[in-house]
C-alpha atoms as a PDB file:
ATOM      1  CA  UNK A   1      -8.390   3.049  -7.233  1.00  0.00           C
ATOM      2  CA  UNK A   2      -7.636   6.742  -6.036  1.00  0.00           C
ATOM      3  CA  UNK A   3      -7.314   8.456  -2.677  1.00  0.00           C
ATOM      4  CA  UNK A   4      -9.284  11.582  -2.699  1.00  0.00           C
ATOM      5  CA  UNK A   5      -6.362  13.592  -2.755  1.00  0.00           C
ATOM      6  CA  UNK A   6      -4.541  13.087  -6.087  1.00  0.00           C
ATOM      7  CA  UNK A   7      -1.094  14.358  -4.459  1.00  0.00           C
ATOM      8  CA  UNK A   8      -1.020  11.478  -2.361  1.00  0.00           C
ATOM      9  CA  UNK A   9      -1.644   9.058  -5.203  1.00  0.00           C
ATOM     10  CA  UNK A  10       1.366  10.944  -6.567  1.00  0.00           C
ATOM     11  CA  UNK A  11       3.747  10.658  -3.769  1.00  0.00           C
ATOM     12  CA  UNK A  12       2.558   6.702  -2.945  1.00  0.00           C
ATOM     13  CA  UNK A  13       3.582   5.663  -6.687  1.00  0.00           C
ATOM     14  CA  UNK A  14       6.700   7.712  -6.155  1.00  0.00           C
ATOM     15  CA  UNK A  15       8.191   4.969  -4.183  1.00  0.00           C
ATOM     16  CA  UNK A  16       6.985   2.515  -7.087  1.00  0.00           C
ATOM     17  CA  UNK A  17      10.071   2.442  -8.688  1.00  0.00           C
ATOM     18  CA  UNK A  18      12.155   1.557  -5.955  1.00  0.00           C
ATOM     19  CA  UNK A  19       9.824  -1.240  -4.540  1.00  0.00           C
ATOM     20  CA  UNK A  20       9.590  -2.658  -7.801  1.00  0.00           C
ATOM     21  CA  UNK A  21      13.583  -2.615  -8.065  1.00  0.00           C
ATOM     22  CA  UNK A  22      13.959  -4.264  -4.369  1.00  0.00           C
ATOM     23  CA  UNK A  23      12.270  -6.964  -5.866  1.00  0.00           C
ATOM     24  CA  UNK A  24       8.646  -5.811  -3.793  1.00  0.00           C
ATOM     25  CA  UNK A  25       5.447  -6.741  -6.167  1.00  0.00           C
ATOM     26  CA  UNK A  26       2.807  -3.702  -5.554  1.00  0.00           C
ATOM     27  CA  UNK A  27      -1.189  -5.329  -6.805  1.00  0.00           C
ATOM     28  CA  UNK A  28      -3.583  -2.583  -7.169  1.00  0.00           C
ATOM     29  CA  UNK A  29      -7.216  -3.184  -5.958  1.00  0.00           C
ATOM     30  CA  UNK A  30      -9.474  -2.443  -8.768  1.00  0.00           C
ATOM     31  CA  UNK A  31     -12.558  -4.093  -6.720  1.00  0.00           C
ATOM     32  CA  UNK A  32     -13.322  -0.437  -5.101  1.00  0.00           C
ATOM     33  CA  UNK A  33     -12.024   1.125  -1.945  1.00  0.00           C
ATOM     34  CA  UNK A  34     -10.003  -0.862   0.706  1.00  0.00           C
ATOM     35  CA  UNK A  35      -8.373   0.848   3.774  1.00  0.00           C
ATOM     36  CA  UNK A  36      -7.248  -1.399   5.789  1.00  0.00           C
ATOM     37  CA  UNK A  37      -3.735  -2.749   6.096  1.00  0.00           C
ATOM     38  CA  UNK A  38      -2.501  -6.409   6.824  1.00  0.00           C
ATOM     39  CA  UNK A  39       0.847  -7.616   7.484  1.00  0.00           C
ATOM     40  CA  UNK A  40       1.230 -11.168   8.302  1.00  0.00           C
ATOM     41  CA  UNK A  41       4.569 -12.486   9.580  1.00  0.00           C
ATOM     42  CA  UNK A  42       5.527 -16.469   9.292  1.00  0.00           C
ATOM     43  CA  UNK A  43       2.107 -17.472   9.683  1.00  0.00           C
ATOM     44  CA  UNK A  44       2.455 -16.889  13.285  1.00  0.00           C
ATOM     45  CA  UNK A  45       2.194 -12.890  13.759  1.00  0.00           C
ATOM     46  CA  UNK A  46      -0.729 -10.425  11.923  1.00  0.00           C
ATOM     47  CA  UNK A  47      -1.947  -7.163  12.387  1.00  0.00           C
ATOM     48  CA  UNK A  48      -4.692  -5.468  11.032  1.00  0.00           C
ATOM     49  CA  UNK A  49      -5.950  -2.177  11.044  1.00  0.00           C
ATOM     50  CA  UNK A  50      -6.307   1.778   9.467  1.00  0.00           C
ATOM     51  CA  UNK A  51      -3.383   2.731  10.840  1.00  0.00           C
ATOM     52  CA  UNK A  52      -0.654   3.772   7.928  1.00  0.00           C
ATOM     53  CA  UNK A  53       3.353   3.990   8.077  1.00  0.00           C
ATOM     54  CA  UNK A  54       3.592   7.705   7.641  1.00  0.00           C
ATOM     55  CA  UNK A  55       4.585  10.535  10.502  1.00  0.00           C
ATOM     56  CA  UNK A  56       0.790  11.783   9.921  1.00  0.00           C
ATOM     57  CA  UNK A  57      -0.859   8.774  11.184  1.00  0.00           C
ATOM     58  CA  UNK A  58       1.860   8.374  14.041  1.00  0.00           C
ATOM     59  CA  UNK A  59       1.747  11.909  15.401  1.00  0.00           C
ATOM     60  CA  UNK A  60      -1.464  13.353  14.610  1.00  0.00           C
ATOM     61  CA  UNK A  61      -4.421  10.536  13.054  1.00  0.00           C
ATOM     62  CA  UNK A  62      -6.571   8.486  15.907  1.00  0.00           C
ATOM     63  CA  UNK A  63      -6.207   5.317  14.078  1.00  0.00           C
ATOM     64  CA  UNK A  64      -6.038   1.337  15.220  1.00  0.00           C
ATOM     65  CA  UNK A  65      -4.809  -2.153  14.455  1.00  0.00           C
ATOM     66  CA  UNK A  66      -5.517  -5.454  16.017  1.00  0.00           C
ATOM     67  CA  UNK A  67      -2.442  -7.599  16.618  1.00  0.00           C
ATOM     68  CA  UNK A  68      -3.001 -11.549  17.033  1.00  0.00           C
ATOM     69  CA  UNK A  69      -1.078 -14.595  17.231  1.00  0.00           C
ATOM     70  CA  UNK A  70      -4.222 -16.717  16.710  1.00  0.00           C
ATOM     71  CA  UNK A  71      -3.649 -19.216  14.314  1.00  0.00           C
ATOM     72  CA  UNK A  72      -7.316 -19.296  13.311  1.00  0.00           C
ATOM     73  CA  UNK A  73      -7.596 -15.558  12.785  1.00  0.00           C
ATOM     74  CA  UNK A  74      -4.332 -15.357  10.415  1.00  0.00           C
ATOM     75  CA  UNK A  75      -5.733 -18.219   8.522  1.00  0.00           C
ATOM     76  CA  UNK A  76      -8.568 -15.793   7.336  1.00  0.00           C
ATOM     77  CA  UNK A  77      -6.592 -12.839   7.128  1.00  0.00           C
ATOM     78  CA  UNK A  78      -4.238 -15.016   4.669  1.00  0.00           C
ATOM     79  CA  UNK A  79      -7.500 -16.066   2.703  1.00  0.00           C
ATOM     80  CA  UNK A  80      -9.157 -12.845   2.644  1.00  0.00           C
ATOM     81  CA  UNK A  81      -5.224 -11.082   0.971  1.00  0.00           C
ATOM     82  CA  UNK A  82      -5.294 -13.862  -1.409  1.00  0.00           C
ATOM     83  CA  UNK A  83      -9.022 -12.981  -2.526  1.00  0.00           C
ATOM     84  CA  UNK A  84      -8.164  -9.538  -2.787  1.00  0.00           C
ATOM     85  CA  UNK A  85      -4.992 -10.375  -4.824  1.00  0.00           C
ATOM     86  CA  UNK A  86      -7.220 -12.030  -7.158  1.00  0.00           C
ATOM     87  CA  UNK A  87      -9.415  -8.671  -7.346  1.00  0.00           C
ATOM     88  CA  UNK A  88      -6.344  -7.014  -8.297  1.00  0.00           C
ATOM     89  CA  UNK A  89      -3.880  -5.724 -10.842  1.00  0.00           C
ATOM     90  CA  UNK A  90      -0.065  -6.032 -10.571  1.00  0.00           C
ATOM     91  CA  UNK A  91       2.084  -3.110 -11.461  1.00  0.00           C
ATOM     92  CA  UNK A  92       4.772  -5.053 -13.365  1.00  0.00           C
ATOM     93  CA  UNK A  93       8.052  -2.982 -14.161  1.00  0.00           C
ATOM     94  CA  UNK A  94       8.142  -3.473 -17.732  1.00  0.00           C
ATOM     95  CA  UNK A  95       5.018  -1.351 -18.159  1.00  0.00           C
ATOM     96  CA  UNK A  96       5.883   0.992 -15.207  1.00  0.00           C
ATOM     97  CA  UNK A  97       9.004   2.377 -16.817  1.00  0.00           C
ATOM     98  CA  UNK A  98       6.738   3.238 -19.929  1.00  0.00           C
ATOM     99  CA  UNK A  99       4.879   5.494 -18.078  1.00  0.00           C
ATOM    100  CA  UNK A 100       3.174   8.804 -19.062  1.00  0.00           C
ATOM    101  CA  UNK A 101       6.521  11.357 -18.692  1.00  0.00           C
ATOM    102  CA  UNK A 102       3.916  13.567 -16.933  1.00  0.00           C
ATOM    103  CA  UNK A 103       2.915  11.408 -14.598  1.00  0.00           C
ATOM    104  CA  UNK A 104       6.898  10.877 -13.826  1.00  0.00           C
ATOM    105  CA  UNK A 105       7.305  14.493 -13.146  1.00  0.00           C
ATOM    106  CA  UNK A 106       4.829  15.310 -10.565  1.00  0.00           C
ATOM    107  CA  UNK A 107       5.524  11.895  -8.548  1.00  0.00           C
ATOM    108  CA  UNK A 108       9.374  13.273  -8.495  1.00  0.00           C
ATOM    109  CA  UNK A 109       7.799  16.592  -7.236  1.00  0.00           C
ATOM    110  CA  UNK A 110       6.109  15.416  -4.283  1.00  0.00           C
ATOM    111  CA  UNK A 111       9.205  13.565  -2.951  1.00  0.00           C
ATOM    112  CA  UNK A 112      10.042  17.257  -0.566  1.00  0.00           C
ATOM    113  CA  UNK A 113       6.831  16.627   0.922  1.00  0.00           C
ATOM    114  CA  UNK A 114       6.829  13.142   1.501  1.00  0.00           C
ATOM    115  CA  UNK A 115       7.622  13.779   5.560  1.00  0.00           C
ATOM    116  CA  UNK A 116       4.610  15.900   5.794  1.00  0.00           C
ATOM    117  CA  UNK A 117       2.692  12.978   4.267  1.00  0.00           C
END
């Protein structure tokens, strides 16, 4: 799946290479659009929400998570990642470093505008 602007698609698999080095796996939905984000911390934490890590969304976007320590309510957020996992493809180094050389070029381009980002 895309954003609908491709030099953001760019600049997020920019950082792809570093993730995937640190060890972080990085699943792309295939099942069609998802926006929301879900971090889930020792089954005892979760947040949910629109709101992204970038200085856009912090300074400027009108976004807004949920935060819970319900047990109940990370139980289904837990199920619901899993499902999606399922619906999804993992970028796996060994075919990232293969890459189109094009594709290489323009994510190392966007990298002076990742702050505006």
């Amino acid at each position: 799946m895309s954003s609908d602007f491709r030099v953001v698609d760019y600049a997020m698999r920019s950082f792809f290479t570093l993730a995937l080095k640190s060890g972080i796996k990085i699943y792309r939905y295939r099942a069609g659009m998802m926006h929301a984000k879900v971090g889930i911390i020792d089954d005892r934490w979760a947040t949910v929400g629109s709101t992204n890590l970038d200085n856009a969304s912090f300074l400027f976007d009108h976004e807004a998570n949920i935060v819970t320590t319900s047990r109940e309510c990370i139980g289904e957020l837990k199920e619901q990642f899993f499902d999606d996992v399922a619906k999804s493809e993992e970028v796996r180094w060994e075919t990232w470093i293969k890459r189109f050389l094009g594709w290489k070029i323009l994510e190392l381009l966007t990298w002076p505008i990742h702050s505006f980002l």
